[in-house]
C-alpha atoms as a PDB file:
ATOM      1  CA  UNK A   1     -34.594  27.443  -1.118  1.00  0.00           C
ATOM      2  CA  UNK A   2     -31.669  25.116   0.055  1.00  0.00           C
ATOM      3  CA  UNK A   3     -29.842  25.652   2.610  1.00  0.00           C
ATOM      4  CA  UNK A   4     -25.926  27.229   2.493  1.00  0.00           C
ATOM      5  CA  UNK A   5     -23.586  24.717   2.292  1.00  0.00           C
ATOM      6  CA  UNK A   6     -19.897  25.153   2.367  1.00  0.00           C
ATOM      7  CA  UNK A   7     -18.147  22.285   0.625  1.00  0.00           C
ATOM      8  CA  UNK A   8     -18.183  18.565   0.369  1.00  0.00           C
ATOM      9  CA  UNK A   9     -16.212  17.179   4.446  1.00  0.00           C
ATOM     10  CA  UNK A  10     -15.500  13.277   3.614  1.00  0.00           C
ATOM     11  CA  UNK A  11     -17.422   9.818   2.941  1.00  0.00           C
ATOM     12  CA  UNK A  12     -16.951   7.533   5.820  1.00  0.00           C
ATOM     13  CA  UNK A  13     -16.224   3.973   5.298  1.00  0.00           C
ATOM     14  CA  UNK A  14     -16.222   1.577   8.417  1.00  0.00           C
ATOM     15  CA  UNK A  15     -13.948  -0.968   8.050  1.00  0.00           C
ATOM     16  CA  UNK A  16     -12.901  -4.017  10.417  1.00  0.00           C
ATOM     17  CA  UNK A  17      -8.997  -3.472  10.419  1.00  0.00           C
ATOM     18  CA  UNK A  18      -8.271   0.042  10.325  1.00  0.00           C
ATOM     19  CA  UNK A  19      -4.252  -0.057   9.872  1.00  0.00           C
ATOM     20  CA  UNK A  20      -4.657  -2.680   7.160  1.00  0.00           C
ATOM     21  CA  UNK A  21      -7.282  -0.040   5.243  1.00  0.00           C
ATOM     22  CA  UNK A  22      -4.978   2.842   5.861  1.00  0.00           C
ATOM     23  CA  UNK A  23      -2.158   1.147   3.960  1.00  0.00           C
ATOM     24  CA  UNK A  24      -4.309  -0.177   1.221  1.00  0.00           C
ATOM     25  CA  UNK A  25      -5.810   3.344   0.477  1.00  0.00           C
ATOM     26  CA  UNK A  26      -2.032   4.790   0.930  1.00  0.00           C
ATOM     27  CA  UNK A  27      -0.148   2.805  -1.058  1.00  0.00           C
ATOM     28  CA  UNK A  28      -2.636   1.694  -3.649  1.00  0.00           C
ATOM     29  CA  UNK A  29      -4.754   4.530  -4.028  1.00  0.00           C
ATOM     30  CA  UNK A  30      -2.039   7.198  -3.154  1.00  0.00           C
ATOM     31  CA  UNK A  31      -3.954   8.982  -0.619  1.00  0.00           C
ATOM     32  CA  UNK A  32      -2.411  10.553   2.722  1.00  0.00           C
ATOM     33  CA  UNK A  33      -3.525  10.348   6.223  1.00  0.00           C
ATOM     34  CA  UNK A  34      -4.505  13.616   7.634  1.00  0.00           C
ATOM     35  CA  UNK A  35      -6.444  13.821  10.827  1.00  0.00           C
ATOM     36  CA  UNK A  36      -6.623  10.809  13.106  1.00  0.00           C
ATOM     37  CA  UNK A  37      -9.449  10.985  15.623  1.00  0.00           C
ATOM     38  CA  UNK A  38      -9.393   8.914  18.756  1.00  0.00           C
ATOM     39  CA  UNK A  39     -11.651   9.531  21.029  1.00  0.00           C
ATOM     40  CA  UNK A  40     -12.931   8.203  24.421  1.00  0.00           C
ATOM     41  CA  UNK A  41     -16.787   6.605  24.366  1.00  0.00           C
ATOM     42  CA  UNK A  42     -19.033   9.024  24.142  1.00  0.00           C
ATOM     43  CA  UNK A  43     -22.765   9.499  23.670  1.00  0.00           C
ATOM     44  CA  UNK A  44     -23.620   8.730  20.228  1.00  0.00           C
ATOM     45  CA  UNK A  45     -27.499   8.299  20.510  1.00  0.00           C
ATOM     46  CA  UNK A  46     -27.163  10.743  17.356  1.00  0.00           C
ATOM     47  CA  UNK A  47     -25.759   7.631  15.418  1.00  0.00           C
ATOM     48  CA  UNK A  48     -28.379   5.811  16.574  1.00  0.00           C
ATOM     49  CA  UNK A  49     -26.435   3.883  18.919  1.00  0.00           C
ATOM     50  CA  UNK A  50     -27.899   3.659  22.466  1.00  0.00           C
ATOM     51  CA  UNK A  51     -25.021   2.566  24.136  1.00  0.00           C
ATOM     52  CA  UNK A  52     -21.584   4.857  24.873  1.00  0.00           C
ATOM     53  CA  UNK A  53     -19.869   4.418  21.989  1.00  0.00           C
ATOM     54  CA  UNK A  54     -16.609   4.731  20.554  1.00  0.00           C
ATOM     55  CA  UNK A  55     -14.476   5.089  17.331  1.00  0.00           C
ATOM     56  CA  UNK A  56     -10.823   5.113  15.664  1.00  0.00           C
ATOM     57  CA  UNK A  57     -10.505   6.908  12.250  1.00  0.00           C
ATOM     58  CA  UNK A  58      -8.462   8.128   9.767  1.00  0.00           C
ATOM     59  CA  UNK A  59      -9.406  11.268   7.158  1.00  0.00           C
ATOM     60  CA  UNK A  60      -7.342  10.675   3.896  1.00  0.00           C
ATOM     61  CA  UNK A  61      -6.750  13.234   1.432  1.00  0.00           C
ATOM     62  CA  UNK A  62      -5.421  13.117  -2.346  1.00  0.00           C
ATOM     63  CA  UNK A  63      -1.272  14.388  -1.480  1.00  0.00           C
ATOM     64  CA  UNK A  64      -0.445  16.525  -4.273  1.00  0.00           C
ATOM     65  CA  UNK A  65      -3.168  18.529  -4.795  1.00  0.00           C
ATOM     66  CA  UNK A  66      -3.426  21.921  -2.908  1.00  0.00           C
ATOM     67  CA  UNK A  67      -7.226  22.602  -3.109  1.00  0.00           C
ATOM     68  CA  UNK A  68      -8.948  20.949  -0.335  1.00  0.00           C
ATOM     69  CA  UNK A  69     -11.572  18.075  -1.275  1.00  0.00           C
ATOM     70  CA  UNK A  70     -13.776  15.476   0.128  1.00  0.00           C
ATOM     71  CA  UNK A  71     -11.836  13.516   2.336  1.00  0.00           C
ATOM     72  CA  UNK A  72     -12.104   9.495   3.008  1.00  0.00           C
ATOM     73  CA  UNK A  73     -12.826   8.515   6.661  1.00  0.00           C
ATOM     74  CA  UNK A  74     -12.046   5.151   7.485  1.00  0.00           C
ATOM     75  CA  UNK A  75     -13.412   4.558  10.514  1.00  0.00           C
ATOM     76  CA  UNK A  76     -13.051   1.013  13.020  1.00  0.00           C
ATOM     77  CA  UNK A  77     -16.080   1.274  15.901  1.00  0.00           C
ATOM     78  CA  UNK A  78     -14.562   0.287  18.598  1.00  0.00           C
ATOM     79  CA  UNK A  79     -17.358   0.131  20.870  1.00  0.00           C
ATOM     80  CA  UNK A  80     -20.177  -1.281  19.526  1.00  0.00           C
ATOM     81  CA  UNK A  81     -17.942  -3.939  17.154  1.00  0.00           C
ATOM     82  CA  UNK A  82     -18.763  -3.313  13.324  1.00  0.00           C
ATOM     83  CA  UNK A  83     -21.343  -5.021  11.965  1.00  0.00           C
ATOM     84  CA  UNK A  84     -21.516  -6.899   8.832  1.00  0.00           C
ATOM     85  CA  UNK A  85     -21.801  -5.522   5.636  1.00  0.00           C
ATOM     86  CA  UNK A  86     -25.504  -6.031   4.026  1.00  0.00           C
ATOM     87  CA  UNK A  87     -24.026  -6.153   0.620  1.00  0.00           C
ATOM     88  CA  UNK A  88     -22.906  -3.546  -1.908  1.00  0.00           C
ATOM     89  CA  UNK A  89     -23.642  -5.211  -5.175  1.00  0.00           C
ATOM     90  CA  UNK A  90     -24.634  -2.872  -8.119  1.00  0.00           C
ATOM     91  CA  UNK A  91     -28.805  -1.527  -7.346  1.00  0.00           C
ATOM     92  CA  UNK A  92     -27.977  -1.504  -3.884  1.00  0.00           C
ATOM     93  CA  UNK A  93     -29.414   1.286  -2.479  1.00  0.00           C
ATOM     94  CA  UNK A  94     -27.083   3.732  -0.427  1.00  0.00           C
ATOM     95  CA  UNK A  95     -23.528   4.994  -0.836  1.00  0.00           C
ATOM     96  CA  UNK A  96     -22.688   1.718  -2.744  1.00  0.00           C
ATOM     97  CA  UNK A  97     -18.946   2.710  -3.972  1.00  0.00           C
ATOM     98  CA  UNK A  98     -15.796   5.269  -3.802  1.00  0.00           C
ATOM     99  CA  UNK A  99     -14.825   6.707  -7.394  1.00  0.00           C
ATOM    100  CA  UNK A 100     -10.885   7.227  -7.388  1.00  0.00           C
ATOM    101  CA  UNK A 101      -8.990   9.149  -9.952  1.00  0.00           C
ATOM    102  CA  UNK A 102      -5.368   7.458 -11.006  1.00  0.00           C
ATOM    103  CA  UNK A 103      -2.604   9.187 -13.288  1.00  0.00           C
ATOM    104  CA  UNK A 104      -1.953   5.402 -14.343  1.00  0.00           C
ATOM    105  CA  UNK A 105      -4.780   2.715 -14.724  1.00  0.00           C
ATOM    106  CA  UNK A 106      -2.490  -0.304 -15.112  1.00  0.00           C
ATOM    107  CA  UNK A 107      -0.254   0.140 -12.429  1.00  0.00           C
ATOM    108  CA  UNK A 108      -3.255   1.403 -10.270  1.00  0.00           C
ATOM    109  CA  UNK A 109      -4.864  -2.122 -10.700  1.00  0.00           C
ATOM    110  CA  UNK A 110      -1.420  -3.684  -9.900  1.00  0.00           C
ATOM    111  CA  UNK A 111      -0.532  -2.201  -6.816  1.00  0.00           C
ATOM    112  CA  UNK A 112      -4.612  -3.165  -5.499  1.00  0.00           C
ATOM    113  CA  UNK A 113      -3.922  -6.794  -5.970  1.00  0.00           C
ATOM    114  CA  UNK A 114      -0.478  -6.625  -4.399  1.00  0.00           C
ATOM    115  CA  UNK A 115      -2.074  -4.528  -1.291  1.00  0.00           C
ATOM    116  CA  UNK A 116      -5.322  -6.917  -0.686  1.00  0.00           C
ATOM    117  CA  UNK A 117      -7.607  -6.080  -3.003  1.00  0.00           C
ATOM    118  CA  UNK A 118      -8.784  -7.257  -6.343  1.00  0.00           C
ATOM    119  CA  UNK A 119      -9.210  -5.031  -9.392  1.00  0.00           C
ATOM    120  CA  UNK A 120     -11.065  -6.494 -12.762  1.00  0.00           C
ATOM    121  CA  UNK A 121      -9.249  -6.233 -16.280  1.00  0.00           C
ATOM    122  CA  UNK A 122      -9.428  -2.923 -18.419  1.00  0.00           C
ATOM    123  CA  UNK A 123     -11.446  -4.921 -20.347  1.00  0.00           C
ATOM    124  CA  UNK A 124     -13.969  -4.749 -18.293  1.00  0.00           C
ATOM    125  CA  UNK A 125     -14.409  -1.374 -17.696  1.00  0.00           C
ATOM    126  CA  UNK A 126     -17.973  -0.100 -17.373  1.00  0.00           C
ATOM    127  CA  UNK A 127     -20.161   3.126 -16.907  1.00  0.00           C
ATOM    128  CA  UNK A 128     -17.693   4.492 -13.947  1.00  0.00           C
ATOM    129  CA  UNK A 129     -14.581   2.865 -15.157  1.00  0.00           C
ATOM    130  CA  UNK A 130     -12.546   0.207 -14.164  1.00  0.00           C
ATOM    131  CA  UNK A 131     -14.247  -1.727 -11.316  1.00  0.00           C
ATOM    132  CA  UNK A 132     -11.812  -2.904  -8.079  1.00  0.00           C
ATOM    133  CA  UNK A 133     -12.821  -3.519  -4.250  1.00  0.00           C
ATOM    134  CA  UNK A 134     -10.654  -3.307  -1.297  1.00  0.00           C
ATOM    135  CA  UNK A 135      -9.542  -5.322   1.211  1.00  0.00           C
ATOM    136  CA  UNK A 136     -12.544  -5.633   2.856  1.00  0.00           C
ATOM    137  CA  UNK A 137     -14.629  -5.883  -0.407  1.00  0.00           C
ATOM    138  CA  UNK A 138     -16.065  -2.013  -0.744  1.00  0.00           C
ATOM    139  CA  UNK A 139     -16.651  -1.625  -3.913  1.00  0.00           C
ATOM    140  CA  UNK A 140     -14.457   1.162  -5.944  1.00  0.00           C
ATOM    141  CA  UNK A 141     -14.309   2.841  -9.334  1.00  0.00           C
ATOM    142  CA  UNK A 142     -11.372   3.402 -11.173  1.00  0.00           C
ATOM    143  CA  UNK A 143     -10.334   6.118 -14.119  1.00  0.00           C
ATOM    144  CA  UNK A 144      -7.818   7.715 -15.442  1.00  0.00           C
ATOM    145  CA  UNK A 145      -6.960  11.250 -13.873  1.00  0.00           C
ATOM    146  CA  UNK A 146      -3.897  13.673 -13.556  1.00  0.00           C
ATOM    147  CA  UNK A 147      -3.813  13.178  -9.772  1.00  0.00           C
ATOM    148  CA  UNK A 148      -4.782  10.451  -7.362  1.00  0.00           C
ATOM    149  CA  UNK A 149      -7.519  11.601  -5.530  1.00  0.00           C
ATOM    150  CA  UNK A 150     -11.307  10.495  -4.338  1.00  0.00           C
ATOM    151  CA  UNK A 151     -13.166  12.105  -7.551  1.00  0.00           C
ATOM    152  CA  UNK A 152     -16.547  10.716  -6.776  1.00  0.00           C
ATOM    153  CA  UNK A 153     -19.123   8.300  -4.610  1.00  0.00           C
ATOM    154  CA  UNK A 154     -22.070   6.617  -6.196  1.00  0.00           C
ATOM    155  CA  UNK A 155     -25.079   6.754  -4.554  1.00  0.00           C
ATOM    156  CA  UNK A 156     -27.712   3.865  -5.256  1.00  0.00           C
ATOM    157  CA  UNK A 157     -31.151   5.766  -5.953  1.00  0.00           C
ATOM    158  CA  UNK A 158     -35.128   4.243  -6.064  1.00  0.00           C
ATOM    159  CA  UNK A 159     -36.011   7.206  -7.602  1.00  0.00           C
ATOM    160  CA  UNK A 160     -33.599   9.611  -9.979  1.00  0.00           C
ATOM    161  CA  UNK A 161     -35.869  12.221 -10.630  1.00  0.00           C
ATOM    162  CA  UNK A 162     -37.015  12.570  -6.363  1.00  0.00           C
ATOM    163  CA  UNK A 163     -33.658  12.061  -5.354  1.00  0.00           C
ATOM    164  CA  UNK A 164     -32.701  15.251  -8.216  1.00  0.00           C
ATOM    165  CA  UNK A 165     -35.346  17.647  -6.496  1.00  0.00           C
ATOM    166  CA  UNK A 166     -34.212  16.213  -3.063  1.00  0.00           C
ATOM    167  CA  UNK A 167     -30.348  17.509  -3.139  1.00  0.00           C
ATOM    168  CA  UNK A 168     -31.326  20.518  -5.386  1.00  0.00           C
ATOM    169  CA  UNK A 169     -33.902  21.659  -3.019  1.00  0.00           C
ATOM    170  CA  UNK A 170     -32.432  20.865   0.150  1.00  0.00           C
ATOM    171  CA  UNK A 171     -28.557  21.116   0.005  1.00  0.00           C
ATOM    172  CA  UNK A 172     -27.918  23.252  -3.464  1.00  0.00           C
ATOM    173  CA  UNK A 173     -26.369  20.425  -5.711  1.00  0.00           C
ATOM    174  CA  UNK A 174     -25.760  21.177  -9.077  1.00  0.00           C
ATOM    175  CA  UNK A 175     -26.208  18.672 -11.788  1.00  0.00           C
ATOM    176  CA  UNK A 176     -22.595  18.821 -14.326  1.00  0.00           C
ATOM    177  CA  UNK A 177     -19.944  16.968 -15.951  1.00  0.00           C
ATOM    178  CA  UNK A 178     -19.734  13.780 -13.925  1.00  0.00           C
ATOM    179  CA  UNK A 179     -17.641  10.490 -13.258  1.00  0.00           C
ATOM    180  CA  UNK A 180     -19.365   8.589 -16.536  1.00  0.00           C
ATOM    181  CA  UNK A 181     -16.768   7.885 -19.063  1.00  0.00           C
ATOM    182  CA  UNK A 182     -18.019   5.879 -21.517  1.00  0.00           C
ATOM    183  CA  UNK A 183     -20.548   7.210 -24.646  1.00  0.00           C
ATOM    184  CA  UNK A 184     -23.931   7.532 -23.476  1.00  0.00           C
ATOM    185  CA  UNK A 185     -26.419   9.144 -24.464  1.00  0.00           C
ATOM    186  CA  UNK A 186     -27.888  12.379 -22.558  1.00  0.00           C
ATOM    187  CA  UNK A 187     -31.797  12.549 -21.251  1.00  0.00           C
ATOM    188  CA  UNK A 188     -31.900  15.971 -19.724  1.00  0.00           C
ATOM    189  CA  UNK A 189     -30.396  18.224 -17.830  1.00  0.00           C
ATOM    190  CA  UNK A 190     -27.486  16.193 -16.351  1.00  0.00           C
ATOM    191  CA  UNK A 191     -29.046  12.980 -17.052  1.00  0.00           C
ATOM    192  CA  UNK A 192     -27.194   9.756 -18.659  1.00  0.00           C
ATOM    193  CA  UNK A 193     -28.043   7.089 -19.466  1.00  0.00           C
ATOM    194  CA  UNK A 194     -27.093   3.939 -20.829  1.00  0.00           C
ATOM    195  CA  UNK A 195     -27.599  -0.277 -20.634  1.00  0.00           C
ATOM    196  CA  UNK A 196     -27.468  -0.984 -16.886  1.00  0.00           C
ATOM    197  CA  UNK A 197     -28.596   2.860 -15.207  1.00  0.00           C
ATOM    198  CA  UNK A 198     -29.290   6.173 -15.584  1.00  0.00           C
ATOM    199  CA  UNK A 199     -26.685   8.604 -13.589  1.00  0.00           C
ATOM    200  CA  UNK A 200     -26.808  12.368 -12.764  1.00  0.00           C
ATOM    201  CA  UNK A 201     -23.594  13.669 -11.376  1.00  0.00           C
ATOM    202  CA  UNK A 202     -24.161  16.636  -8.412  1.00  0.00           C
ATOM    203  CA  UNK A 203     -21.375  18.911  -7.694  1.00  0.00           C
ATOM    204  CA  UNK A 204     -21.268  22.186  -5.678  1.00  0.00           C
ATOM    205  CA  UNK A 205     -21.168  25.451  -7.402  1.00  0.00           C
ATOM    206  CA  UNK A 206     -17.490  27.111  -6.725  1.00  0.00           C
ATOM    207  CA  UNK A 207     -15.921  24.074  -5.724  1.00  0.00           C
ATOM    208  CA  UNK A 208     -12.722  23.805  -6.961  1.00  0.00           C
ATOM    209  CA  UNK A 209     -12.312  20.323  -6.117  1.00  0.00           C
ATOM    210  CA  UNK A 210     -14.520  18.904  -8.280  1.00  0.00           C
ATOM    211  CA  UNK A 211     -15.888  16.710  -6.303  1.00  0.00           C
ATOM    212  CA  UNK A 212     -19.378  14.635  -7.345  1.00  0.00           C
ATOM    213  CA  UNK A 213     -21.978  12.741  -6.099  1.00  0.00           C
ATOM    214  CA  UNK A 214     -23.116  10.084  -9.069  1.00  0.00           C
ATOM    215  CA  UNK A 215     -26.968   9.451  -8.179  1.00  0.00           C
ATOM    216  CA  UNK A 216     -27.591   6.447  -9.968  1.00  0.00           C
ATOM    217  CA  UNK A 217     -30.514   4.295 -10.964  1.00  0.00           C
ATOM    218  CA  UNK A 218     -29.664   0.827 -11.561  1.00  0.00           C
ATOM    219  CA  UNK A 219     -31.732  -0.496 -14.489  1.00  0.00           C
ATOM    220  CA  UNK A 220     -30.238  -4.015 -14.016  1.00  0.00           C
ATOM    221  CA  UNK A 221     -30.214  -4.792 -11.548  1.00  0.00           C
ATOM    222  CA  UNK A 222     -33.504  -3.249 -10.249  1.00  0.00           C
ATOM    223  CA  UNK A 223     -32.699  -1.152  -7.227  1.00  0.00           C
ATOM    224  CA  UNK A 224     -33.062  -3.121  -4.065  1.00  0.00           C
ATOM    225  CA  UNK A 225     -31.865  -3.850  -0.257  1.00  0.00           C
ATOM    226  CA  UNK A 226     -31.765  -0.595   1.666  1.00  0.00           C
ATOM    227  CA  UNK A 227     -29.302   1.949   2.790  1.00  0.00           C
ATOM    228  CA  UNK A 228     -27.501   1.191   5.865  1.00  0.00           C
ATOM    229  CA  UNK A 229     -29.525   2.182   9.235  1.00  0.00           C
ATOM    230  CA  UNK A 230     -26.545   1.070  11.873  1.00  0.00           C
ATOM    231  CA  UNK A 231     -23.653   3.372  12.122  1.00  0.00           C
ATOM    232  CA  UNK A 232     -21.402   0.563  12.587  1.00  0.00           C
ATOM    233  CA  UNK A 233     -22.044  -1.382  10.096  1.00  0.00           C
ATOM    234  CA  UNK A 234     -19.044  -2.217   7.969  1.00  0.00           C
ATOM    235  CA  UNK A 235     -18.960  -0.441   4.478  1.00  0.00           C
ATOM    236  CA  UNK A 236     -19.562   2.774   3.514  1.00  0.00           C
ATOM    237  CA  UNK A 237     -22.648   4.928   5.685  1.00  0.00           C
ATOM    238  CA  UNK A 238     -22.552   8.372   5.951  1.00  0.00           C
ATOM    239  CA  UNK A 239     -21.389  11.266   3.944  1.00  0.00           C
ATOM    240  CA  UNK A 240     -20.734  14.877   5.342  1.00  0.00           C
ATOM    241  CA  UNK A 241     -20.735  18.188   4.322  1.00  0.00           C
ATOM    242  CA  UNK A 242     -19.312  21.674   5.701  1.00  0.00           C
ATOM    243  CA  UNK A 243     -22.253  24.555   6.865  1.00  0.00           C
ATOM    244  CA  UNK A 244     -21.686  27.890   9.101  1.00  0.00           C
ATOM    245  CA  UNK A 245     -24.249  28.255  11.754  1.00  0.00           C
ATOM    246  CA  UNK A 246     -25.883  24.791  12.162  1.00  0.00           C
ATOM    247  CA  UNK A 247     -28.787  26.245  14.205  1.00  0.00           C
ATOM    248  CA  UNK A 248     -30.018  28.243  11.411  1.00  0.00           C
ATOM    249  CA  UNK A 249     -29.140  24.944   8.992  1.00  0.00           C
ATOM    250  CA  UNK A 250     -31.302  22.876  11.535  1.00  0.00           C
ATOM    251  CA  UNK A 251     -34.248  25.178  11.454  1.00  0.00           C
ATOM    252  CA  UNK A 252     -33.976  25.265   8.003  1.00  0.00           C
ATOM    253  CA  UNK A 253     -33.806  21.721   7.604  1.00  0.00           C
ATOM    254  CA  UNK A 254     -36.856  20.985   9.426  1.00  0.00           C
ATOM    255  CA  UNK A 255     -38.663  23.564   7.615  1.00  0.00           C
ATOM    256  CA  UNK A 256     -38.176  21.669   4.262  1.00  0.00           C
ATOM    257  CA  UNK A 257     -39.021  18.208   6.541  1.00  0.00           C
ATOM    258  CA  UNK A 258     -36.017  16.137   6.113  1.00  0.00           C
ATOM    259  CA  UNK A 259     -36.409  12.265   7.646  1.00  0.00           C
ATOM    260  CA  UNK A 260     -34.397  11.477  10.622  1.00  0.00           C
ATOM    261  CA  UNK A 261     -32.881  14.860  11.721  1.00  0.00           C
ATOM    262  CA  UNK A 262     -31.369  15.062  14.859  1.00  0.00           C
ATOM    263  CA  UNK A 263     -30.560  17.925  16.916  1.00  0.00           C
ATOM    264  CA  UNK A 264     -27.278  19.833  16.720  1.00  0.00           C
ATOM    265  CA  UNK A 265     -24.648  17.921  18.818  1.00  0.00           C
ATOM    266  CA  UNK A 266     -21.127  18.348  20.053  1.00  0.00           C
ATOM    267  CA  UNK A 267     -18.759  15.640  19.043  1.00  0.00           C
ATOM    268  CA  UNK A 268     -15.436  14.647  20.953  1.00  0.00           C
ATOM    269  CA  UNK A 269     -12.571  13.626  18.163  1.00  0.00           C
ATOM    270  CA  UNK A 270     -10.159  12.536  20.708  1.00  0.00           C
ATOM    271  CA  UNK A 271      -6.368  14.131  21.465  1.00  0.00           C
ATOM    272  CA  UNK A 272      -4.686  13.187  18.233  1.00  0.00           C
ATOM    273  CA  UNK A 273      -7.038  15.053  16.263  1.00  0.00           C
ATOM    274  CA  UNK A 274      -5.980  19.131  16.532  1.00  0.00           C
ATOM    275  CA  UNK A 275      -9.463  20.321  16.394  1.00  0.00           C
ATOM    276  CA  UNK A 276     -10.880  18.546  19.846  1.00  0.00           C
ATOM    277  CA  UNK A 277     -14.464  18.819  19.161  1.00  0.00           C
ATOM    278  CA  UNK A 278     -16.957  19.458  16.245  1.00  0.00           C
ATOM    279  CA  UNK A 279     -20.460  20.107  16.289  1.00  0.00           C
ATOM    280  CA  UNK A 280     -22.753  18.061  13.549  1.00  0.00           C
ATOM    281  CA  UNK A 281     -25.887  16.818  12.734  1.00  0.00           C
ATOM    282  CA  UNK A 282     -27.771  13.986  10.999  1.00  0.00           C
ATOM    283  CA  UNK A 283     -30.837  13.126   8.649  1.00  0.00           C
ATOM    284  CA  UNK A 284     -31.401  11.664   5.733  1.00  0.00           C
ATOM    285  CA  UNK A 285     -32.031  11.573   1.864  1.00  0.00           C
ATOM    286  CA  UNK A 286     -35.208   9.975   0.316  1.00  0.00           C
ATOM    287  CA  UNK A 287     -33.509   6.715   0.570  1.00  0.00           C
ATOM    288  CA  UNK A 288     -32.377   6.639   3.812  1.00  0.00           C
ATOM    289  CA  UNK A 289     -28.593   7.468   3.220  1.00  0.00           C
ATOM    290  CA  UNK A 290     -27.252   8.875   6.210  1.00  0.00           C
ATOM    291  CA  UNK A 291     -26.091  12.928   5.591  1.00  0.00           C
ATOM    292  CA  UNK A 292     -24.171  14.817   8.245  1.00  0.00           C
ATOM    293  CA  UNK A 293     -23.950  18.460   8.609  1.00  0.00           C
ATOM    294  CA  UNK A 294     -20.422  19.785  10.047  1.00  0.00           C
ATOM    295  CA  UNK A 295     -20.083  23.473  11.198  1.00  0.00           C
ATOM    296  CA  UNK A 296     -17.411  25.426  10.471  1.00  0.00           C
ATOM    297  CA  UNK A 297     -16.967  28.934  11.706  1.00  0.00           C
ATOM    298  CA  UNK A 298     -18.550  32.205  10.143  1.00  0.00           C
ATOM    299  CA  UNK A 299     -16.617  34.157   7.863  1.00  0.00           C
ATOM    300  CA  UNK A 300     -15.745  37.247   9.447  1.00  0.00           C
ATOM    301  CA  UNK A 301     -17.682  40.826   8.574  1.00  0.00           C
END
């Protein structure tokens, strides 16, 4: 049985240049900065990192929407100093690319290129969309939506049908209607496919948000690489997700043997941010995609 999960938290992307990224995914992308965290270096052996270490960070949030969704958090390790990025080319395994939602495609592409990115034509639009990169060259996903807001993340998969049973089983994913918006044709429950990979889009029962996770199989290119083991390496790394009592989750989680997890910890988010400290945890999928576990408080009796 998987274990009770609240709601999709955020995707982190590191980046090198944190203001420059806040702007771009502002002004571009029309998201709006939320919660800044700032905090002092701290033990982050959790991360993997051996060393105190330390972060800046942004969470971004679609503006004109009032239900709450998965947030963007652009982070800039301050301590150690990000690494570079391995490579997010399409079969990369990992969190590989951001899916964005637009009201207008044209003018979306426009005001990328005039903020440091690059955005291809609509001619080339593929399986996700319309394919652009940031500043920094992550890799996005573009399509028309009422709202601007972070609508998806694809996730680079060796295996669709083990990573399926692996965020069914363990954190309650439902496959649904997903980010894929050209004909294809179906191959099971929640299954697409079509010349280049085969994608199942995961959501969360009852969230209004609509947020999905697009496990995809590259077909060509053949999966490859790995996902990223360093916590500050530059792209995107980790993604999180809201759970009451992470003790229980924890115990749970090691029932069902999930790789990598790591104890419940308390994190410090530094004096800008209004909630001071979080508590969280780590393992990961399949693949070796990072997953975090955030608690929020019990509902009241």
């Amino acid at each position: 049985m998987p274990i009770a999960v609240a709601g999709f938290a955020h995707v982190n992307l590191n980046c090198r240049d944190l203001a420059r990224s806040r702007r771009f995914y502002e002004q571009a992308l029309g998201l709006a900065a939320r919660v800044h965290t700032d905090p002092a270096p701290q033990d982050c052996r959790a991360f993997g990192l051996s060393e105190p270490a330390q972060w800046d960070a942004w969470m971004l949030a679609h503006a004109e929407l009032g239900t709450p969704g998965c947030a963007l958090d652009l982070l800039q390790w301050l301590r150690p100093e990000p690494l570079p990025r391995d490579g997010a080319e399409p079969g990369r395994l990992g969190l590989r690319a951001l899916g964005f939602e637009v009201p207008d495609l044209v003018r979306a592409r426009e005001r990328i290129e005039a903020h440091g990115g690059r955005a291809a034509g609509a001619e080339a639009a593929e399986a996700f969309g319309c394919a652009a990169w940031d500043p920094e060259d992550s890799p996005l996903w573009l399509r028309t939506g009422r709202h601007a807001r972070l609508a998806f993340v694809e996730l680079g998969v060796s295996d669709l049908e083990r990573s399926l049973r692996f965020y069914a089983e363990v954190l309650g994913l439902e496959a649904g209607s997903g980010p894929v918006s050209q004909p294809v044709q179906a191959s099971g429950a929640g299954l697409r496919e079509d010349g280049e990979c085969r994608v199942a889009a995961l959501g969360l029962r009852g969230d209004a948000s609509g947020f999905r996770v697009a496990l995809t199989r590259w077909r060509r290119p053949a999966p490859h690489g790995h996902a990223p083991r360093d916590a500050h390496r530059q792209g995107l790394y980790r993604m999180a997700l809201l759970a009451s009592d992470l003790d229980r989750r924890h115990a749970e989680l090691r029932a069902l043997g999930v790789a990598d997890l790591s104890a419940p910890i308390w994190l410090d988010l530094g004096p800008s941010c209004p909630a001071p400290r979080c508590r969280a945890l780590f393992f990961r999928d399949p693949d070796g995609t990072c997953l975090e576990l955030i608690e929020v408080p019990s509902a009241p009796a």
